[in-house]
C-alpha atoms as a PDB file:
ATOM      1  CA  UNK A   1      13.070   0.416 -11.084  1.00  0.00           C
ATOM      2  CA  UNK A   2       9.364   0.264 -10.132  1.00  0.00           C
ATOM      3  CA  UNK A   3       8.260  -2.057  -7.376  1.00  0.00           C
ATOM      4  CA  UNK A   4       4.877  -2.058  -5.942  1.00  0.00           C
ATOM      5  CA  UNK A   5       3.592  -2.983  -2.641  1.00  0.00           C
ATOM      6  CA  UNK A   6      -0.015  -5.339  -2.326  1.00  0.00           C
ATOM      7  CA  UNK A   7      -0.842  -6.325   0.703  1.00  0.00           C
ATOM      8  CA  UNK A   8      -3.928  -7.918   1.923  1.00  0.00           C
ATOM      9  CA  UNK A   9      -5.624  -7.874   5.607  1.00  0.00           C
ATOM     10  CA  UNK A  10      -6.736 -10.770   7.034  1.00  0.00           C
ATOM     11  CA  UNK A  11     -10.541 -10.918   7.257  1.00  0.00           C
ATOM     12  CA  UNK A  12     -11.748  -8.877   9.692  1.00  0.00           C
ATOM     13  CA  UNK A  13      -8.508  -6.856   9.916  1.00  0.00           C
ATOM     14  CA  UNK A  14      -9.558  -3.108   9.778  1.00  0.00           C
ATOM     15  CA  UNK A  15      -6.956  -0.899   8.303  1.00  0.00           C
ATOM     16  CA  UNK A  16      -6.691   2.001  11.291  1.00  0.00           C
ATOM     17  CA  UNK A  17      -3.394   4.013  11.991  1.00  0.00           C
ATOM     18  CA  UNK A  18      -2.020   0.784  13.699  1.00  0.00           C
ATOM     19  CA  UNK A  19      -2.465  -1.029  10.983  1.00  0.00           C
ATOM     20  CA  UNK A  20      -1.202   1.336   7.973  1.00  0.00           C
ATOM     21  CA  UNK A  21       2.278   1.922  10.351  1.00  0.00           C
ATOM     22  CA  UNK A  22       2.752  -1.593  10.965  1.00  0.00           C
ATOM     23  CA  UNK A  23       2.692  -2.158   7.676  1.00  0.00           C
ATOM     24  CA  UNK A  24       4.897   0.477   6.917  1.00  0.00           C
ATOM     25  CA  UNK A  25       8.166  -1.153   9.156  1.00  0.00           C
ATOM     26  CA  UNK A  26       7.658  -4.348   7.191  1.00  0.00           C
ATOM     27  CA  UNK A  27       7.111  -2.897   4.090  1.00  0.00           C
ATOM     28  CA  UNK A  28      10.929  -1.581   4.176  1.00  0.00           C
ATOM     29  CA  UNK A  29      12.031  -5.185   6.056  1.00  0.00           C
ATOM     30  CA  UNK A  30      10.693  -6.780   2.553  1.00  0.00           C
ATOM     31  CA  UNK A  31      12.364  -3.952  -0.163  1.00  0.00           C
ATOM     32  CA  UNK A  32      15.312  -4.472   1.990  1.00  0.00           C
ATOM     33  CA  UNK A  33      14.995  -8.168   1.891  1.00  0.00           C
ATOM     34  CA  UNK A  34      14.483  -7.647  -2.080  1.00  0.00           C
ATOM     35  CA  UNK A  35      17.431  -5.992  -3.044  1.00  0.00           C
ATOM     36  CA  UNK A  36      21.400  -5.562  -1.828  1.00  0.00           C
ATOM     37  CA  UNK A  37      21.358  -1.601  -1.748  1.00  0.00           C
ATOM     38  CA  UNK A  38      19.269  -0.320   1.162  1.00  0.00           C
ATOM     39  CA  UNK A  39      16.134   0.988  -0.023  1.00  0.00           C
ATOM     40  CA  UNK A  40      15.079   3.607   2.475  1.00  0.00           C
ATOM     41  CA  UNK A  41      11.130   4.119   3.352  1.00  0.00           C
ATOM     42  CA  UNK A  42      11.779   8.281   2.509  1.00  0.00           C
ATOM     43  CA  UNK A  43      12.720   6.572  -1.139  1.00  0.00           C
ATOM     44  CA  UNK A  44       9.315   5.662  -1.931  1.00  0.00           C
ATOM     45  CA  UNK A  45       6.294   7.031  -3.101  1.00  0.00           C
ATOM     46  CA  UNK A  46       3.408   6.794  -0.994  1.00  0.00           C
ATOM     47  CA  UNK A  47       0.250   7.914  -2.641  1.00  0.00           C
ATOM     48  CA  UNK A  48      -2.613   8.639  -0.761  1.00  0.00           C
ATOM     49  CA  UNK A  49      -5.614   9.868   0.116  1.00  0.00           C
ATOM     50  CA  UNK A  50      -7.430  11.593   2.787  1.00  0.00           C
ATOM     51  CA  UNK A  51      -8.407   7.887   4.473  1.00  0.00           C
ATOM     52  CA  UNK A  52      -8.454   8.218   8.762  1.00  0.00           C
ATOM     53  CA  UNK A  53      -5.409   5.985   8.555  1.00  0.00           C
ATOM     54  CA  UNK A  54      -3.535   8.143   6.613  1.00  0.00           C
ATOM     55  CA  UNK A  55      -4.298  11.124   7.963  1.00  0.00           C
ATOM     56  CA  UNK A  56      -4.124  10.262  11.467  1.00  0.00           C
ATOM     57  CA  UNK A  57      -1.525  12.393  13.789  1.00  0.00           C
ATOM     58  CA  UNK A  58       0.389   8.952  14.682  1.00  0.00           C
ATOM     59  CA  UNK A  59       0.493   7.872  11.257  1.00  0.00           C
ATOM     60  CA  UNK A  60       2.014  11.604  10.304  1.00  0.00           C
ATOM     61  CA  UNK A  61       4.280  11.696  12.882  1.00  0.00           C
ATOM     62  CA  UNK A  62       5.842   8.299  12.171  1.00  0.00           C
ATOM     63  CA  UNK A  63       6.529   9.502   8.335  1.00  0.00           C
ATOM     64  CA  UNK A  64       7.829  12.775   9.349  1.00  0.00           C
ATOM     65  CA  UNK A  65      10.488  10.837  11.723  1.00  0.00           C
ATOM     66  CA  UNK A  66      11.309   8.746   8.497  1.00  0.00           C
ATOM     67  CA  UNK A  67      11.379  11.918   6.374  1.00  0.00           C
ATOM     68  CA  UNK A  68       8.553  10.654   4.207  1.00  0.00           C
ATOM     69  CA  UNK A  69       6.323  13.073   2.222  1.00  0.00           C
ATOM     70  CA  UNK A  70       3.380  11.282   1.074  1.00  0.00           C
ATOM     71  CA  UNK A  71       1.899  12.499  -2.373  1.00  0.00           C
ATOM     72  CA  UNK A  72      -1.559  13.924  -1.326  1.00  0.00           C
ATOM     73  CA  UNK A  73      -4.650  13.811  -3.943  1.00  0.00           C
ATOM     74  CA  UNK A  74      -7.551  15.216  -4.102  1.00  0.00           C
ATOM     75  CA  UNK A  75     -10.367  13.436  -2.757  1.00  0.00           C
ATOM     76  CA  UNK A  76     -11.701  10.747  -5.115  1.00  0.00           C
ATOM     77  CA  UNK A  77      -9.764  11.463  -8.288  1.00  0.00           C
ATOM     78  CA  UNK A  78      -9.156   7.880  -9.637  1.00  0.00           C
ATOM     79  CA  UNK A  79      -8.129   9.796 -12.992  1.00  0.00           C
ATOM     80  CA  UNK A  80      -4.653  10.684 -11.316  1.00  0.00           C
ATOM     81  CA  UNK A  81      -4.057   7.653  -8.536  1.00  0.00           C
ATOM     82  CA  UNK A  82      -1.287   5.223 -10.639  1.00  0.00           C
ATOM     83  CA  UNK A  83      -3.023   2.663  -8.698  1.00  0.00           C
ATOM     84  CA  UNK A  84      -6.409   3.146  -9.498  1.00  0.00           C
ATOM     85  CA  UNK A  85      -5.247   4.074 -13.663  1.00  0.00           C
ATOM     86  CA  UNK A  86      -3.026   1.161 -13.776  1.00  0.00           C
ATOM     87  CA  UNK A  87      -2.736  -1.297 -10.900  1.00  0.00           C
ATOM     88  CA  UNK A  88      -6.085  -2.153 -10.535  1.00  0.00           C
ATOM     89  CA  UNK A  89      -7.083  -2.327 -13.756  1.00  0.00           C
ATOM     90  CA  UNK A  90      -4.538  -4.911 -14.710  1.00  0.00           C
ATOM     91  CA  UNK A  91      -5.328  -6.835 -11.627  1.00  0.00           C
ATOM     92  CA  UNK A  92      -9.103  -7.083 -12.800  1.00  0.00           C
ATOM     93  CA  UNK A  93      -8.029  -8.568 -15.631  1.00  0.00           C
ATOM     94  CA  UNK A  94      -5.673 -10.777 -14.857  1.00  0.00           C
ATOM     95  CA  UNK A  95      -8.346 -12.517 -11.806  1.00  0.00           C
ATOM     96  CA  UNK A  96     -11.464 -11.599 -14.202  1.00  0.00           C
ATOM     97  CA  UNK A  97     -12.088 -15.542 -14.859  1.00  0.00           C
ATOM     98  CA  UNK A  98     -10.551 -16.797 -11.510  1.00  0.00           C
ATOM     99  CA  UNK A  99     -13.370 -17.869  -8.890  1.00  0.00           C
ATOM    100  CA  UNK A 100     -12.155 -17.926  -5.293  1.00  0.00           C
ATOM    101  CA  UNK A 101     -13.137 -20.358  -2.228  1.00  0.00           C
ATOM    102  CA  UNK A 102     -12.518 -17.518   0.818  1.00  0.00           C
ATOM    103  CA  UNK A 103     -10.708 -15.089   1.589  1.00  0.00           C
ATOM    104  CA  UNK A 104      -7.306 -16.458   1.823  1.00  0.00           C
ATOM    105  CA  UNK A 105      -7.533 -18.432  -1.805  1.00  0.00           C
ATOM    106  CA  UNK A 106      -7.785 -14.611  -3.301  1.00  0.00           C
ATOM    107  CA  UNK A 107      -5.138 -13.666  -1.551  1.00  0.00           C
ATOM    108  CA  UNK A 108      -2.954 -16.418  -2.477  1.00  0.00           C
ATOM    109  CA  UNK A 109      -3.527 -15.483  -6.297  1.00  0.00           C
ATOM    110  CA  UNK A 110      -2.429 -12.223  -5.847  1.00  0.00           C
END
């Protein structure tokens, strides 16, 4: 079974190595919350790139204590990021005709 994580910042949020390991720990809290067998954060797939957050030595070090191997890409290849090939694109089209009022009415819809 596939499940897939979106989460939005607030506005004016930045997404540093605080941010990306935060969300992390609730990430699991809400699989967990999801479903009666335990789904462990070394379960998933994490793909990535080369972004500061995720390369940062405290965001490593927490996924190494968790036994998590992130799935490294190349730089910029949207051709082989799921999220970019699939994800996204649905996403576009699902919001294509939606107009939004702020921030917080486009995160609603997602």
């Amino acid at each position: 079974m596939w499940r897939a994580s979106i989460t939005a910042l607030p506005a004016g949020t930045t997404a540093d190595r605080n941010t990306i390991i935060e969300y992390l720990r609730t990430t699991g809290k809400r699989f967990f919350s999801l479903k009666k067998d335990k789904i462990r954060l070394k379960d998933c797939l994490l793909m990535w790139d080369n972004a500061r957050a995720h390369t940062a030595t405290d965001t490593r070090e927490f996924l190494t204590r968790r036994e998590v191997e992130p799935v490294k890409q190349s730089p910029y290849s949207p051709d082989l990021n799921l999220c970019d090939r699939f994800l996204f694109r649905k996403l576009k089209h699902l919001l294509r005709e939606d107009e939004f009022g702020g921030h917080e009415e486009a995160t609603l819809a997602l």
